[in-house]
Protein backbone atom coordinates (compact mmCIF):
# COMPACT_ATOMS: atom_id res chain seq x y z
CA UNK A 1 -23.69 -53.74 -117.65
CA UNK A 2 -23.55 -55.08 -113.87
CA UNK A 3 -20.00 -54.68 -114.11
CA UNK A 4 -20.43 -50.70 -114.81
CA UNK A 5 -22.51 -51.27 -111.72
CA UNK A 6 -20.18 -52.79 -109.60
CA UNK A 7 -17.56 -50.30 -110.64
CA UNK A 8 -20.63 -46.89 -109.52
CA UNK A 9 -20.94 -48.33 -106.68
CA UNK A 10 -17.22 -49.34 -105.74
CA UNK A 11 -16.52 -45.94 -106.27
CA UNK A 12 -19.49 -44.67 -104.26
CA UNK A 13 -18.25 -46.62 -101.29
CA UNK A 14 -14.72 -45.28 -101.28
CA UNK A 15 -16.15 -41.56 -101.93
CA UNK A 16 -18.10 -42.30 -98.67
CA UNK A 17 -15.16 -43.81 -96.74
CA UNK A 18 -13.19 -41.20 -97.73
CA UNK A 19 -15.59 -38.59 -96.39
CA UNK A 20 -16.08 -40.48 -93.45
CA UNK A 21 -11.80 -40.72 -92.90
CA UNK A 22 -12.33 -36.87 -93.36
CA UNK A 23 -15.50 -36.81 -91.23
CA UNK A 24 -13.49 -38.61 -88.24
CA UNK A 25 -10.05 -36.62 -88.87
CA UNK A 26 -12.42 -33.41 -88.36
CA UNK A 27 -13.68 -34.62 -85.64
CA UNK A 28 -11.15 -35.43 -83.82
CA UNK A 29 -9.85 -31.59 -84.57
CA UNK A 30 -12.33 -30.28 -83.10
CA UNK A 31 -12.14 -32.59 -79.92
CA UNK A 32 -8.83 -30.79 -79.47
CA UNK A 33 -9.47 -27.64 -79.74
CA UNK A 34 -12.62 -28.02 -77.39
CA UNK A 35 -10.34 -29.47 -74.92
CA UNK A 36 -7.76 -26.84 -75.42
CA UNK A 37 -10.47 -24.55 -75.14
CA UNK A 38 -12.10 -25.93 -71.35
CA UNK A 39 -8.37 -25.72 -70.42
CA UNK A 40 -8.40 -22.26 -71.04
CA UNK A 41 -11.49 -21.72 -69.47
CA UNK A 42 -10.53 -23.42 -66.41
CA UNK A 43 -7.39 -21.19 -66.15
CA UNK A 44 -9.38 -17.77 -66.65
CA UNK A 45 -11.95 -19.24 -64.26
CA UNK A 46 -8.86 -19.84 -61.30
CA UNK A 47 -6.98 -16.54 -62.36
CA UNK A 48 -11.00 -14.51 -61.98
CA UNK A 49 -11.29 -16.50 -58.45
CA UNK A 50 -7.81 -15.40 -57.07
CA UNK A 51 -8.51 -11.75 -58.76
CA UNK A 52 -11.82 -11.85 -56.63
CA UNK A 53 -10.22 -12.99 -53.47
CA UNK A 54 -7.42 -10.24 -53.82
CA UNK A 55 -9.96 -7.71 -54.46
CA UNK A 56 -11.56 -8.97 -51.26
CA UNK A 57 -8.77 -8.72 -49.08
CA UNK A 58 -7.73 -5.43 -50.05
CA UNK A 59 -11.14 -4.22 -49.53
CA UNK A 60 -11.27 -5.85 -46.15
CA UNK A 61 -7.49 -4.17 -45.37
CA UNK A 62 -9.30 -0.55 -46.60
CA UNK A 63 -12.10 -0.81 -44.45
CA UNK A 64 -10.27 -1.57 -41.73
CA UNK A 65 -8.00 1.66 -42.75
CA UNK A 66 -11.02 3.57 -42.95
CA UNK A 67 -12.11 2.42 -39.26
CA UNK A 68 -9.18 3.52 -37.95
CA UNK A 69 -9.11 7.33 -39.53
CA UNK A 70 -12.94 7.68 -38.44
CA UNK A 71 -11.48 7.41 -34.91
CA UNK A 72 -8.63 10.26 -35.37
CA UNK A 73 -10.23 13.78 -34.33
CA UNK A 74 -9.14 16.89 -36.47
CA UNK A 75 -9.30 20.27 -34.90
CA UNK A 76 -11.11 22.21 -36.81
């Protein structure tokens, strides 16, 4: 009988280190893709900043456009 026992819980234990090898393989999946992921994020969040400071500039270069028209007199 204690051998049966022996033998459940043998097989318990590698069930559980088996889940846990599964567990860590899982894990470590997912550690990827979450660093894949902030990599990504850090890219749109550089490519959004220069997008902003273009947008900026050419608004800057229009107003300045702008300025200079208000100061040209049409007859009317």
């Amino acid at each position: 009988m204690e051998l049966t026992e022996f033998s459940e819980l043998e097989k318990k234990i590698k069930n559980l280190l088996g889940d846990y090898a599964q567990l860590k393989k899982s894990y470590h999946e997912l550690e990827d893709i979450l660093k894949n992921k902030e990599s990504a994020l850090k890219e749109a969040n550089s490519t959004i900043k220069g997008l902003t400071e273009e947008k900026d500039a050419i608004r800057t270069k229009v107003d300045s456009l702008l300025e200079l028209l208000q100061d040209i007199q049409v007859p009317h």
